[in-house]
Protein backbone atom coordinates (compact mmCIF):
# COMPACT_ATOMS: atom_id res chain seq x y z
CA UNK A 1 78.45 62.39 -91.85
CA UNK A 2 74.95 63.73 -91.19
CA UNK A 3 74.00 67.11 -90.92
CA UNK A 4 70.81 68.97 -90.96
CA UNK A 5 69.75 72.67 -91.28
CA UNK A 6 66.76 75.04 -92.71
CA UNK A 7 67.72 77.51 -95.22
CA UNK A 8 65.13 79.85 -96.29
CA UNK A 9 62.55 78.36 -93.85
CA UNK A 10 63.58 74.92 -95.81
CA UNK A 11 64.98 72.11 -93.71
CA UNK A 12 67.51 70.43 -95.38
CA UNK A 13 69.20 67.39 -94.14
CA UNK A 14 72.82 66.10 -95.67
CA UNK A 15 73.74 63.01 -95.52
CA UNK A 16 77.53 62.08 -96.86
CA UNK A 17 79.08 59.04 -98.21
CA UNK A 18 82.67 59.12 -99.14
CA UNK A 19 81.76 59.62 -102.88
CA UNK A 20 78.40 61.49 -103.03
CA UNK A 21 76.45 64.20 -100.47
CA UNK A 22 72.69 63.96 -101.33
CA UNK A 23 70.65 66.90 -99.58
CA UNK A 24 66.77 66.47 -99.39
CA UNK A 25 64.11 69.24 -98.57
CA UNK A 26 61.90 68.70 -95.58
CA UNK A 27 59.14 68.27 -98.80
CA UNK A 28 61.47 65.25 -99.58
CA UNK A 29 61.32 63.63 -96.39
CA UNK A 30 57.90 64.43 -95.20
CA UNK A 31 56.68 61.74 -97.96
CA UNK A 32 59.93 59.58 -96.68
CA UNK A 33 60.14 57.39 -99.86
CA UNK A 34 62.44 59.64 -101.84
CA UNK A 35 65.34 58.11 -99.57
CA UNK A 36 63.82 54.77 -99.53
CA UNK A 37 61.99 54.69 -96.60
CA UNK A 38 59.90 51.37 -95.65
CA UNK A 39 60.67 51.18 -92.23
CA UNK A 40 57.87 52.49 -90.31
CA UNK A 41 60.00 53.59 -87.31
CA UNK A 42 62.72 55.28 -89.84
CA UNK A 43 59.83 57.40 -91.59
CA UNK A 44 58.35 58.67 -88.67
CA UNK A 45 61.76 60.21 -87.09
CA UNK A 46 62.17 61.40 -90.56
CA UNK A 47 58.99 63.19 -90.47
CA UNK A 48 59.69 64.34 -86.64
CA UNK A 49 63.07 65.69 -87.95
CA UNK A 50 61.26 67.73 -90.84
CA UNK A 51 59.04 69.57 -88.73
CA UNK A 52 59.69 70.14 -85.25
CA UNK A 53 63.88 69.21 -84.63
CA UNK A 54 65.82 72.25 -83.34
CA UNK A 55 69.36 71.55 -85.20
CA UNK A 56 71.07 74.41 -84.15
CA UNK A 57 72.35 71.91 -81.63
CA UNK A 58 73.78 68.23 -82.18
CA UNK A 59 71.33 65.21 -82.27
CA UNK A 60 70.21 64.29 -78.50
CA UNK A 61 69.51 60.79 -79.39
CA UNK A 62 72.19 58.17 -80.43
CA UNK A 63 69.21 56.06 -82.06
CA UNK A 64 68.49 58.51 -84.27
CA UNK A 65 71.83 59.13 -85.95
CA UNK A 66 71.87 55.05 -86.17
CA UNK A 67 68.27 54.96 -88.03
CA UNK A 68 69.38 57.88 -90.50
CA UNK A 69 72.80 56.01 -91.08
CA UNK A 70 70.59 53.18 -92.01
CA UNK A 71 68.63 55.65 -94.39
CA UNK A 72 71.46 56.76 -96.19
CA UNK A 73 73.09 53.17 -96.58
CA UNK A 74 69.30 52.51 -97.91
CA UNK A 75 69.80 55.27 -100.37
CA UNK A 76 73.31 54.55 -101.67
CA UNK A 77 72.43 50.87 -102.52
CA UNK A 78 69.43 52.29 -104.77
CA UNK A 79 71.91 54.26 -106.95
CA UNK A 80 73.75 51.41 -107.31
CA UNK A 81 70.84 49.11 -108.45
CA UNK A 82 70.08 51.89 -110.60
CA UNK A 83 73.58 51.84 -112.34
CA UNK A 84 72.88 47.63 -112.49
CA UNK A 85 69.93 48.33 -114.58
CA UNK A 86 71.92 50.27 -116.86
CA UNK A 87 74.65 47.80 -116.84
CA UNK A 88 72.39 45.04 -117.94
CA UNK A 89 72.04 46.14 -121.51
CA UNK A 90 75.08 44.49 -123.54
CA UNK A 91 76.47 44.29 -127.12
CA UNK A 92 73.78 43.21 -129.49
CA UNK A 93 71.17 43.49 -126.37
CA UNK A 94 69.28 47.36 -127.89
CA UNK A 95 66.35 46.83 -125.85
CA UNK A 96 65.24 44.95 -122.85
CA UNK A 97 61.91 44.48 -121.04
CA UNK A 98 61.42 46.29 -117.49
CA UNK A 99 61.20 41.95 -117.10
CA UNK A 100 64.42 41.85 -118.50
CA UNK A 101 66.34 44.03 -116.27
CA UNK A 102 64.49 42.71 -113.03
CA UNK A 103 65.63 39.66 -113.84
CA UNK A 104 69.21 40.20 -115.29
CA UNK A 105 69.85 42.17 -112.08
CA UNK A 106 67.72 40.44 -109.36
CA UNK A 107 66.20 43.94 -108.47
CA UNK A 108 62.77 43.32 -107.69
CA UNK A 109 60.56 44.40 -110.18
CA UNK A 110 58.08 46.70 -108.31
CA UNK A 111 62.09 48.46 -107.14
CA UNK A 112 63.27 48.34 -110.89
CA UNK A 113 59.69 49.83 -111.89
CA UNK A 114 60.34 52.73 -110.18
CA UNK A 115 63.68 52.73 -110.71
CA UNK A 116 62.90 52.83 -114.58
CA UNK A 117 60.76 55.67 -114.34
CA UNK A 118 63.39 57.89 -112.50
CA UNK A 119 65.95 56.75 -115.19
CA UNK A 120 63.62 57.69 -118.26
CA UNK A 121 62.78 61.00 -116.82
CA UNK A 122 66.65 61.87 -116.57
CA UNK A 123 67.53 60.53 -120.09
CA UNK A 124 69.61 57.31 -119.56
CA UNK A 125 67.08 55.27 -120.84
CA UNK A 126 64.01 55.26 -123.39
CA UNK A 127 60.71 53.97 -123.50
CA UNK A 128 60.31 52.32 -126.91
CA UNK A 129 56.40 50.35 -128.53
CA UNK A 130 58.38 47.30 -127.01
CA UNK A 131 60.74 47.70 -123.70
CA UNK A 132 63.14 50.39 -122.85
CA UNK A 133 66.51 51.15 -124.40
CA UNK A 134 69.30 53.33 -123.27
CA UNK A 135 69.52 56.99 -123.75
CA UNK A 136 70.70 59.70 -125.78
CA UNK A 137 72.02 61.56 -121.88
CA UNK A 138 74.29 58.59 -121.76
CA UNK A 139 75.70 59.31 -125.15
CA UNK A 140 76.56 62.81 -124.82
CA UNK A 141 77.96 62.25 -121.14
CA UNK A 142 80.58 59.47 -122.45
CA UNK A 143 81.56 62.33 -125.01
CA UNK A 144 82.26 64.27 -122.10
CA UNK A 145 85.13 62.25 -120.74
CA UNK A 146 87.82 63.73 -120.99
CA UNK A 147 90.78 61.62 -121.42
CA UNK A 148 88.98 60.03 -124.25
CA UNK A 149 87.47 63.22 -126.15
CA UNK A 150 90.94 64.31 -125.98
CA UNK A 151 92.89 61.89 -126.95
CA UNK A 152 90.56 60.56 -129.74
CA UNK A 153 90.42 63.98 -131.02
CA UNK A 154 94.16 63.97 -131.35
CA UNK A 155 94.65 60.44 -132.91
CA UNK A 156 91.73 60.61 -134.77
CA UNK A 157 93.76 62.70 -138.30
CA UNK A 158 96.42 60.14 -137.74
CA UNK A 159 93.56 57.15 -137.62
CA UNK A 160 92.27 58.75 -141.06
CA UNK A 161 95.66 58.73 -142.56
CA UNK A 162 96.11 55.18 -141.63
CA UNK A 163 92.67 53.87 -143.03
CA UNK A 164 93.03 55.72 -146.11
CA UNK A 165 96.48 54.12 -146.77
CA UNK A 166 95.83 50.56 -145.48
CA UNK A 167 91.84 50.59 -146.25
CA UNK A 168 91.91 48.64 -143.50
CA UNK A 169 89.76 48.53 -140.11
CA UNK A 170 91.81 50.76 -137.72
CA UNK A 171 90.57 51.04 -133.69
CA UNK A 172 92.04 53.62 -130.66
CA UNK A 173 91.92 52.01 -127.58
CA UNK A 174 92.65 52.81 -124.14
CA UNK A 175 93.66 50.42 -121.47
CA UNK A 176 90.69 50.46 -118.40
CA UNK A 177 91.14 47.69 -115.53
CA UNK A 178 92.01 44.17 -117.22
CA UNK A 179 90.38 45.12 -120.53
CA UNK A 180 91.02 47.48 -123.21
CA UNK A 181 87.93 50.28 -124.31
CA UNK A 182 87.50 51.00 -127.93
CA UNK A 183 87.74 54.73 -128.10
CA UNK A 184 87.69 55.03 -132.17
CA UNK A 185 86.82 52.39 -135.02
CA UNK A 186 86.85 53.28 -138.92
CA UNK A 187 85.60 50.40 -140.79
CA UNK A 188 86.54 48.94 -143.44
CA UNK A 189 83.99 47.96 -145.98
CA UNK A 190 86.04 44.86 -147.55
CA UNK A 191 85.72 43.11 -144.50
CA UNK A 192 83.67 43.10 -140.96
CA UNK A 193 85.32 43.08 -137.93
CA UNK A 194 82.49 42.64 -135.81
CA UNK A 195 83.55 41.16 -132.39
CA UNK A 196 85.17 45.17 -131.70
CA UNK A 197 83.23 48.18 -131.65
CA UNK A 198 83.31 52.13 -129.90
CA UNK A 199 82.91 51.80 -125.87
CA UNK A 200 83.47 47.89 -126.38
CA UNK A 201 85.56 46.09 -124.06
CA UNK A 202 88.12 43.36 -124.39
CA UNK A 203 90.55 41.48 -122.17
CA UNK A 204 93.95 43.16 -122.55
CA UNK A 205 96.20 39.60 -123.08
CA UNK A 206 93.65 38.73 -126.28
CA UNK A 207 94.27 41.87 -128.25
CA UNK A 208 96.99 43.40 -129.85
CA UNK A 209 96.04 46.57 -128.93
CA UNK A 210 95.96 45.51 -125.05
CA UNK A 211 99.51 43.25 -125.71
CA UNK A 212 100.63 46.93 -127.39
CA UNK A 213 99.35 48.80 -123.56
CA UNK A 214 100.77 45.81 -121.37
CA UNK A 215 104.18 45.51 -122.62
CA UNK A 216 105.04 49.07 -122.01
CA UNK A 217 102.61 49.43 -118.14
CA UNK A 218 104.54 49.21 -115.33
CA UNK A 219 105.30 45.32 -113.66
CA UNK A 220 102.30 45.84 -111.16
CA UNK A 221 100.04 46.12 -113.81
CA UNK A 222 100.77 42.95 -115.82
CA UNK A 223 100.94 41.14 -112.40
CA UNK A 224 97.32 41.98 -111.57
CA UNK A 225 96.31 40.68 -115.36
CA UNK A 226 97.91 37.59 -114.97
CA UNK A 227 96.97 37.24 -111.42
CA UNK A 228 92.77 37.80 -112.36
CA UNK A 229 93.84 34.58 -114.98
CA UNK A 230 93.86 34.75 -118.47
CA UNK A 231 91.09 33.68 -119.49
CA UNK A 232 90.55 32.82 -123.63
CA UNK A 233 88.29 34.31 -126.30
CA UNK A 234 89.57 31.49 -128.75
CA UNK A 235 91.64 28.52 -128.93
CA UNK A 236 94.32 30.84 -130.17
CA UNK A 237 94.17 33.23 -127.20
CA UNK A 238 97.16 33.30 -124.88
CA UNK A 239 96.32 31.49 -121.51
CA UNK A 240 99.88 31.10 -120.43
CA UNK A 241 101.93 33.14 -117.92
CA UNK A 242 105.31 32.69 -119.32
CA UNK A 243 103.96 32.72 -122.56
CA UNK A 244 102.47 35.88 -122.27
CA UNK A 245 105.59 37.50 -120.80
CA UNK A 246 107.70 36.21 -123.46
CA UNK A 247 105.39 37.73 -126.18
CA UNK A 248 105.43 41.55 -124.41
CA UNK A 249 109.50 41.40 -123.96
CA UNK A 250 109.20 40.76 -128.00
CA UNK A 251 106.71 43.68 -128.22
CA UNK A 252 108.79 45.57 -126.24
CA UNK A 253 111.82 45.68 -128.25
CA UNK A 254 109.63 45.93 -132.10
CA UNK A 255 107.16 47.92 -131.06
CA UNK A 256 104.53 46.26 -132.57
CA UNK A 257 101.61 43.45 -130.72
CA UNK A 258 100.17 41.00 -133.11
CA UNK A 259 97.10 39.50 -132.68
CA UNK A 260 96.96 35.96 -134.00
CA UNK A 261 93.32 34.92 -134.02
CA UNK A 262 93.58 35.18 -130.60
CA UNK A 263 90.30 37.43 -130.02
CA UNK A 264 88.35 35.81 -133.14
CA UNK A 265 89.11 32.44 -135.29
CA UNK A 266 90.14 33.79 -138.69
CA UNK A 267 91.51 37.27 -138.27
CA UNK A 268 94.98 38.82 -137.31
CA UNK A 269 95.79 42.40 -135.95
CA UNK A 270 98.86 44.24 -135.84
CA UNK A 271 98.99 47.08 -132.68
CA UNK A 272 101.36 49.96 -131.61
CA UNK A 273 101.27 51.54 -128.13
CA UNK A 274 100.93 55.58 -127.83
CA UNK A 275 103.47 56.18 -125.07
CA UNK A 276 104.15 60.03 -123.90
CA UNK A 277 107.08 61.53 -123.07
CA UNK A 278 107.52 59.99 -119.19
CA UNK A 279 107.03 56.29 -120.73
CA UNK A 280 103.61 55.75 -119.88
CA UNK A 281 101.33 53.96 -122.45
CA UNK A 282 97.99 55.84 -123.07
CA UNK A 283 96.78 54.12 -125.58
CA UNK A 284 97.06 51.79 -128.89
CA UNK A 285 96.72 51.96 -132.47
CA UNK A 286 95.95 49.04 -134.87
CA UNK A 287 95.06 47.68 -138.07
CA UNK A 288 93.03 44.62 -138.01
CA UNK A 289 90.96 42.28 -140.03
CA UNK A 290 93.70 41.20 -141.97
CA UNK A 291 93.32 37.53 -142.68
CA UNK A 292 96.66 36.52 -142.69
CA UNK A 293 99.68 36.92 -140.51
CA UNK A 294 101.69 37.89 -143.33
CA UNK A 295 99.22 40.68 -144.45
CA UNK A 296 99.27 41.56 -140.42
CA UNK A 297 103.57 41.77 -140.64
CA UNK A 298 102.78 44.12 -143.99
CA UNK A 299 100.90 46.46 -142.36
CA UNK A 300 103.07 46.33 -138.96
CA UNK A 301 105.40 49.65 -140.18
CA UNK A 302 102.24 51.15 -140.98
CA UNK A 303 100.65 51.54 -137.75
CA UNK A 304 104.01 51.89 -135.94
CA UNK A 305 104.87 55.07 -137.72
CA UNK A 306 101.27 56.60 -137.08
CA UNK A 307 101.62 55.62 -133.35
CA UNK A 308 105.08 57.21 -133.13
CA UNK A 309 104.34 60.25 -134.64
CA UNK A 310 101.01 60.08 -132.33
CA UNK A 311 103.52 59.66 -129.42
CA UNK A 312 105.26 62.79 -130.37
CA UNK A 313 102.24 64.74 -130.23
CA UNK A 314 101.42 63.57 -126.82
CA UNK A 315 103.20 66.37 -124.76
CA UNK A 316 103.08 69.17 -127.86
C-alpha cells in the first residue's frame, strides 16, 4: 500500500509491506537515497511528490504508483542485506573486515560500506583497530525475547541444582525450525564442551536435547526434519529415517534422549524434554560431556527429575 500526506507542513509518504510500514519526511526524499534511489527517473517523481503533489486526492498517474512500488521493493531488499551482514559473523568468527562481509554476502562493497555505517550508528555492530564486530544493541535485544527470558529465568534454579549435583555441563534449549537454540549453558570446569554454546544452534536429530523436543512435537514436525534430510555432525550421528523414529518411540516411553557421540566424537549427553500441561514440548534439559554412555545412563534420573519438576512449573 502507498499512501502519502503532510502533517505539520511535513509531507510524509508510507509505503507498506506486509511486515514493516517505513514513513519518510519530504527531507528524506528530497535527497532520494535514503530509500535507495539510483534511478534517475524514480528520484525525480520522488522529488516532484515532495514538493508540489496535492494528495488530498488519489495518484493521477498509474506510472507513478508502479515507480514507487519499485522504490519500496528497493528499500525492503536493503534491510535484508543489512540483516545478511549481520548474519555473516559465526561461531569463532568475533570480527570481520567490511571485506569480509562484502564478500561472505555478495553485497557490493560500496552497498555494505554504507550499510556498515548505518549499522554502527544503531549499535548492532562495532568498529574495532581491526574490522567491525557485533554489538552490545544486539545483546540486550536477544535478552528481550520473551519466550526465552522467561523460560530461562524459570529453569535456570533448577539448571543450578542440577550442575551443583552432577558438576556436570548442563544446557536449556529450545527447539527453533530444524535446529535446537541454546538458551542456558553452565560449564563445567572438568571438562570442555565446546562444540555448544548460548544462542548456538544445532540440528535437532544430532542432540539429545533436540531427540528430547522431537519425540514429544507433534507428527508434522518430525516429518518436516526428516523431510529437510538428516544430515550428520559425526559418524555417530543418526542419518536414518526409521532409525530415527525408532529412537524417539524409545524416548517417548523413558523420558530421557541420549546423545551418543552423535554431535561430537568422544562425548555422550543425556536430555529430558520440558513439556507443559497441554503436551507441548518447550524445551530440554541435559547433562553432557560425560565420556561414557554409562556415566550418560548415571546421570539420566538426574536430569529427568529436574525436567519434571520444571514441567510442573510450566503452567504455575
Amino acid at each position: 500500500m502507498l499512501r502519502a500526506l503532510r502533517r505539520s507542513g511535513r509531507l510524509i509518504v508510507t509505503y507498506a509491506t506486509c511486515s514493516s510500514t517505513v514513513n519518510r519526511t519530504s527531507s528524506d526524499m528530497r535527497a532520494g537515497t535514503s530509500v535507495g534511489v539510483t534511478d534517475p527517473a524514480v528520484r525525480h517523481l520522488i522529488v516532484r511528490l515532495a514538493t508540489g503533489v496535492s494528495f488530498d486526492t488519489p495518484w493521477q498517474h498509474a506510472s507513478d504508483r508502479a515507480r514507487l512500488r519499485s522504490v519500496m521493493r528497493t528499500t525492503q531488499s536493503s534491510l535484508l542485506r543489512a540483516l545478511h551482514l549481520l548474519d555473516a559473523f559465526r561461531p569463532g568468527v568475533d570480527e570481520l573486515t567490511l571485506g569480509d562481509l562484502a564478500r561472505h554476502t555478495g553485497v557490493p562493497k560500496t552497498t555494505a560500506h554504507r550499510m556498515v555505517a548505518d549499522l554502527v550508528e544503531w549499535g548492532a555492530l562495532e568498529r574495532t583497530p581491526t574490522g567491525l564486530r557485533l554489538g552490545m544493541r544486539l545483546f540486550e535485544l536477544g535478552h528481550l525475547v520473551p519466550a526465552q527470558r522467561g523460560l530461562r529465568d524459570l529453569a535456570l534454579p533448577y539448571l543450578e541444582d542440577l550442575y551443583e549435583t552432577t558438576h556436570q555441563t548442563v544446557n536449556l534449549a529450545v527447539r527453533h525450525g530444524n535446529e535446537i537454540v541454546y538458551v542456558e549453558k553452565l560449564v563445567s570446569r572438568g571438562r570442555l564442551v565446546p562444540h555448544s554454546r548460548t544462542g548456538g544452534r544445532l540440528p535437532l536429530h544430532c542432540t539429545a536435547l533436540g531427540k528430547a523436543i522431537l519425540a514429544f512435537s507433534p507428527p508434522h514436525v518430525v516429518d518436516e526434519v526428516i523431510a529437510a534430510g538428516l544430515r550428520p555432525i559425526t559418524s555417530k550421528s543418526i542419518t536414518d529415517a526409521a532409525r530415527l523414529l525408532s529412537d524417539l518411540a524409545a524416548i517417548r516411553e523413558r523420558r530421557v534422549a541420549f546423545d551418543v557421540e552423535e554431535s561430537r566424537l568422544g562425548m555422550f549427553c543425556a536430555a529430558s524434554p520440558l513439556v507443559n500441561a497441554k503436551r507441548v514440548p518447550v524445551g530440554a534439559l541435559s547433562i553432557t560431556g560425560m565420556d561414557s554412555m554409562s556415566t550418560a545412563r548415571r546421570f539420566a534420573p538426574a536430569v529427568l527429575t529436574a525436567a519434571l519438576s520444571l514441567s510442573r512449573r510450566l503452567d504455575a
